[in-house]
N, C-alpha and C. Protein backbone atom coordinates (compact mmCIF):
# COMPACT_ATOMS: atom_id res chain seq x y z
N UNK A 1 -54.90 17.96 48.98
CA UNK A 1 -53.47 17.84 48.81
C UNK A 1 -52.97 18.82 47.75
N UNK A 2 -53.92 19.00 46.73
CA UNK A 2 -53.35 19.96 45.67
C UNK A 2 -52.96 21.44 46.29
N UNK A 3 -53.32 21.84 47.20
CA UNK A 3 -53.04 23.08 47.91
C UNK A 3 -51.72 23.08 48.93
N UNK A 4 -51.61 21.85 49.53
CA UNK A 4 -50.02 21.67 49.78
C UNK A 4 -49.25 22.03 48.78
N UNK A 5 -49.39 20.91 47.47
CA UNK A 5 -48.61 20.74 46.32
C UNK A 5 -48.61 22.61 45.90
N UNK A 6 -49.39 22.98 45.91
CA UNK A 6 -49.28 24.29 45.09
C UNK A 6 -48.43 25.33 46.32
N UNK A 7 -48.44 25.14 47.66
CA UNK A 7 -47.56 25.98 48.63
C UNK A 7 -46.32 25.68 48.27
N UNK A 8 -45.68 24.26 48.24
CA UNK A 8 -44.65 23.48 48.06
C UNK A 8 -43.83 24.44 46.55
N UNK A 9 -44.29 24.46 45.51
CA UNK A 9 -44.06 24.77 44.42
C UNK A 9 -43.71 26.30 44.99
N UNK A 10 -44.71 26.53 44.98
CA UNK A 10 -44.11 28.11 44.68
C UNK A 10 -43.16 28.68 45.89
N UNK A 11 -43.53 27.97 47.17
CA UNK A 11 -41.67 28.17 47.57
C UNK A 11 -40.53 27.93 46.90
N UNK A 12 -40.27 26.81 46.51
CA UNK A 12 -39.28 26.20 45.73
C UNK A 12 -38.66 27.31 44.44
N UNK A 13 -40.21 27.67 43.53
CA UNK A 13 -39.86 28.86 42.78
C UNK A 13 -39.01 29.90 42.89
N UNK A 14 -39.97 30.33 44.42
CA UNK A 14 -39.91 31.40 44.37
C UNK A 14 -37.99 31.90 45.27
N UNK A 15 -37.62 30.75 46.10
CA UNK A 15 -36.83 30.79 46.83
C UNK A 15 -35.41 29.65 46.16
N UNK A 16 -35.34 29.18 45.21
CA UNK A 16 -34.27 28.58 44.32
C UNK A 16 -34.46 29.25 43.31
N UNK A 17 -35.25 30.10 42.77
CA UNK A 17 -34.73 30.74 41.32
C UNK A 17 -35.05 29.34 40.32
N UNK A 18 -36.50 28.86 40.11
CA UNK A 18 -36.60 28.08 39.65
C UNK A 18 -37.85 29.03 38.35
N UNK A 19 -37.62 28.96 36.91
CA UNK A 19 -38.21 29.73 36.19
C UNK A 19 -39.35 29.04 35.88
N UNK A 20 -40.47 29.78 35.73
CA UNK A 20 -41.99 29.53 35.45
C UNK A 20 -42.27 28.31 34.46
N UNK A 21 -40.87 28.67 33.54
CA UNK A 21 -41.52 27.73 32.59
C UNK A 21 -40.40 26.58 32.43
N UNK A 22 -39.48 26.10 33.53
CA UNK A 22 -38.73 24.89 33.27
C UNK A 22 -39.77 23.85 33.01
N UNK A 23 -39.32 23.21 31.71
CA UNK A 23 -40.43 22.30 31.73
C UNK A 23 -40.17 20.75 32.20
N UNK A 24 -38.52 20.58 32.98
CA UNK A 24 -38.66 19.58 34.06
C UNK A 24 -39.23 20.05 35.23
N UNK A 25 -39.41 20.86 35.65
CA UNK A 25 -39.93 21.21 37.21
C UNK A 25 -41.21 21.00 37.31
N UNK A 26 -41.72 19.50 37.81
CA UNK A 26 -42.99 19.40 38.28
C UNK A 26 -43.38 18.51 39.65
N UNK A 27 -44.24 18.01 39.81
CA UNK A 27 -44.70 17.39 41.20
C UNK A 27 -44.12 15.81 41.67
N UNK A 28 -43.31 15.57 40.25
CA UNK A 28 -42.92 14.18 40.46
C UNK A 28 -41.11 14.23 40.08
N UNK A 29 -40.59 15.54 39.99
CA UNK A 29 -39.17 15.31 39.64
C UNK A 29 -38.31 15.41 41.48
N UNK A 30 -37.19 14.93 41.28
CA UNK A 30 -36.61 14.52 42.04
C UNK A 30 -35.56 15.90 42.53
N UNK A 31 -36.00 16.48 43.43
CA UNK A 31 -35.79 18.48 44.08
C UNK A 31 -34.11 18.00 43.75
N UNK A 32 -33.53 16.87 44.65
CA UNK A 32 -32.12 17.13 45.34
C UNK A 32 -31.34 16.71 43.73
N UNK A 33 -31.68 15.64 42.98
CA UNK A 33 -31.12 15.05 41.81
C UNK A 33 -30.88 15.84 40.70
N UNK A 34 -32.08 16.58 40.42
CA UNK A 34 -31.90 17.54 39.38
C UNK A 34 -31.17 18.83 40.19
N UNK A 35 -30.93 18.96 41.12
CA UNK A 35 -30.11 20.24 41.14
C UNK A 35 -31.34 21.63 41.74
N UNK A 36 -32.42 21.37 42.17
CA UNK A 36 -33.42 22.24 42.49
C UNK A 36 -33.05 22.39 43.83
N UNK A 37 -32.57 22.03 44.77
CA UNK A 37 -32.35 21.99 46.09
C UNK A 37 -31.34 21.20 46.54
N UNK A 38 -30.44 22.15 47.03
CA UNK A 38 -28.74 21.18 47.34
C UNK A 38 -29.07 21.24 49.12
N UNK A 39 -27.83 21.10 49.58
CA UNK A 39 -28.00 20.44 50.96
C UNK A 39 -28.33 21.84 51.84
N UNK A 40 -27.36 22.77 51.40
CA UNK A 40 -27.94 24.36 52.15
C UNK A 40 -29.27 24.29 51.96
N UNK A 41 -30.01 24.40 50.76
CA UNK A 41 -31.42 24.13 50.74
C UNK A 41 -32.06 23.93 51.16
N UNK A 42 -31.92 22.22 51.63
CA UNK A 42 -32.35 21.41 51.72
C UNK A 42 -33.40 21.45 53.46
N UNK A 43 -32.22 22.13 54.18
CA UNK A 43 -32.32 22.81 55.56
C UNK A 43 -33.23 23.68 55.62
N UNK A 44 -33.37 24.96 54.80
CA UNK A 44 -33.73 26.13 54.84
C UNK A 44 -35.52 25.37 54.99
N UNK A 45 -35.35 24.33 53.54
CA UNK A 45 -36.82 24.24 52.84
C UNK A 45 -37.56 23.05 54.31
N UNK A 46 -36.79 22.28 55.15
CA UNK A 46 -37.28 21.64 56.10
C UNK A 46 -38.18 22.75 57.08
N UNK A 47 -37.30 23.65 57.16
CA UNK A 47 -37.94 24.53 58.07
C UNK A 47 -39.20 25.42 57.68
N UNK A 48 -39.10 25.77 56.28
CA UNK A 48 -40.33 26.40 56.01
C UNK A 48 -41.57 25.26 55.91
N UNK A 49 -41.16 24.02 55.72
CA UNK A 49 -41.99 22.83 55.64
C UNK A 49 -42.78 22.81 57.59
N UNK A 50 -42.51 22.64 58.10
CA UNK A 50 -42.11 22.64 59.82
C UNK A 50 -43.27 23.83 60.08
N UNK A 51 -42.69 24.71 59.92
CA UNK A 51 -43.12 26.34 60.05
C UNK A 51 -44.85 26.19 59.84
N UNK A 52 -45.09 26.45 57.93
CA UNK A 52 -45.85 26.70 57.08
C UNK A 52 -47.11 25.58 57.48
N UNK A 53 -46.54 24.31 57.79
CA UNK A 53 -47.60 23.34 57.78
C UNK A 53 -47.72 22.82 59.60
N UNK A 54 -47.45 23.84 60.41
CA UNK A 54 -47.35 23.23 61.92
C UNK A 54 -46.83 21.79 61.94
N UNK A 55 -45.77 20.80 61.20
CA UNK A 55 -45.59 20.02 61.34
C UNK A 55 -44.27 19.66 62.45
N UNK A 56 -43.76 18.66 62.64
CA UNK A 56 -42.36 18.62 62.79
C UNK A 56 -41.81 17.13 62.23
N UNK A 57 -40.87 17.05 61.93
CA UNK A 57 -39.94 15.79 61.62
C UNK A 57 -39.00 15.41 62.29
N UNK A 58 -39.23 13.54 62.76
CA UNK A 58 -38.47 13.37 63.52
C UNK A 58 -37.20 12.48 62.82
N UNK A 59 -35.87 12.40 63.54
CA UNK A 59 -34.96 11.65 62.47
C UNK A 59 -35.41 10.51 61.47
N UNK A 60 -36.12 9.85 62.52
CA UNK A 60 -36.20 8.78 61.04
C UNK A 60 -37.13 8.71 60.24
N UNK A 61 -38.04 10.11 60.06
CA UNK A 61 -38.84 10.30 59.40
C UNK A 61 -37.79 11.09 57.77
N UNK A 62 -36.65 11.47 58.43
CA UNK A 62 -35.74 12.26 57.22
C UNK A 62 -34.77 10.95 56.62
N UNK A 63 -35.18 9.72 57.49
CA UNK A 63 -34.21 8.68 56.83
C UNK A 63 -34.77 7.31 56.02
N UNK A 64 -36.26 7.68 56.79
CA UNK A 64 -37.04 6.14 56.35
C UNK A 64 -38.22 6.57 55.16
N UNK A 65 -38.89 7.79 55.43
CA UNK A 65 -39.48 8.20 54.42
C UNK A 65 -39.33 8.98 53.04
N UNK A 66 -39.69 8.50 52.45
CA UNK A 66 -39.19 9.14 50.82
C UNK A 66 -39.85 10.85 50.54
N UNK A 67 -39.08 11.49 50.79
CA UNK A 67 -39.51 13.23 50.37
C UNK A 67 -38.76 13.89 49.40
N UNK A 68 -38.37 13.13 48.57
CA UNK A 68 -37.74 14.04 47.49
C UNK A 68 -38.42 14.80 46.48
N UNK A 69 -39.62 14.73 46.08
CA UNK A 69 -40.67 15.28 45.52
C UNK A 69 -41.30 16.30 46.13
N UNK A 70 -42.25 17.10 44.67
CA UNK A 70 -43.18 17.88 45.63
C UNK A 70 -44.26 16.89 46.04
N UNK A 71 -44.62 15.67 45.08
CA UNK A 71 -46.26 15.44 45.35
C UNK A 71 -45.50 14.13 46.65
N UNK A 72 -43.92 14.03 46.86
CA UNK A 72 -43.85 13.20 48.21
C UNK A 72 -43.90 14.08 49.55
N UNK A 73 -43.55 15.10 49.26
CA UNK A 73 -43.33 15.94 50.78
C UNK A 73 -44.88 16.19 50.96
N UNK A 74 -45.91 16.77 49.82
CA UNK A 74 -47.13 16.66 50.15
C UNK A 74 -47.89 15.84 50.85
N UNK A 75 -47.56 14.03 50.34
CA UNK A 75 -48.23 13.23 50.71
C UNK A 75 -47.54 12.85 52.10
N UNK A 76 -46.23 13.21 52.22
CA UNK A 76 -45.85 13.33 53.88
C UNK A 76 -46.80 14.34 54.59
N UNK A 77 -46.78 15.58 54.38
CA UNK A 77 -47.22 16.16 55.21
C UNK A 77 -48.97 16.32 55.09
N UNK A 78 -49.65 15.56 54.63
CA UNK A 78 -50.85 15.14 54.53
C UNK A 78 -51.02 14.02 55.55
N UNK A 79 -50.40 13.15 55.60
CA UNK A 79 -50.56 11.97 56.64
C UNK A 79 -50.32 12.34 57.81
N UNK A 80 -48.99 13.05 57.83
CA UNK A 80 -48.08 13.62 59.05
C UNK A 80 -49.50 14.59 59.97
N UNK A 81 -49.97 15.73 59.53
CA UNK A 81 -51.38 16.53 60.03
C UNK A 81 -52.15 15.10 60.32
N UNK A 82 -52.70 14.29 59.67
CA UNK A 82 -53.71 13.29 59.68
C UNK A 82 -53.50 12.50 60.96
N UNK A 83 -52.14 12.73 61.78
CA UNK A 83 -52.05 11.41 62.47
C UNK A 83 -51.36 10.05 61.98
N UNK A 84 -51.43 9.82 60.82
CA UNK A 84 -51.85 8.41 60.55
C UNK A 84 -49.95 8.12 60.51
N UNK A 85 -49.44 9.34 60.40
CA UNK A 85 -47.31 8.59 60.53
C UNK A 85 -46.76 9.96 61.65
């Protein structure tokens, strides 16, 4: 999972202008709350999620499951590959 978590991140970095050394920006802060990813974002980053990890998401996976994190979208798309949701 740490290799999700570490893809996850450095998109986010590298594609919001998020600086190396914010020292809120980590695996458990909240992307949309703090202002790291607004709703234009929010779109862009589904798709590189989709893309990057052969996944796809279905509606009520964007309504019932919690992905506001990096280490939640990880542990989504860890299960999501696995089968197991």
């Amino acid at each position: 999972m740490e290799a999700i978590k570490s893809e996850l991140r450095n998109y986010i970095r590298e594609n919001y202008r998020v600086s190396p050394d914010d020292p809120d920006f980590n695996d458990d802060v909240h992307l949309y709350d703090y202002g790291y990813i607004d709703s234009f974002g929010s779109v862009q980053f589904k798709f590189f999620v989709e893309s990057k990890f052969s996944i796809q998401f279905t509606p009520a996976d964007l309504t019932t499951i919690p992905m506001n994190s990096v280490a939640q979208m990880a542990a989504f798309i860890e299960k999501r590959k696995k089968g197991e949701i």
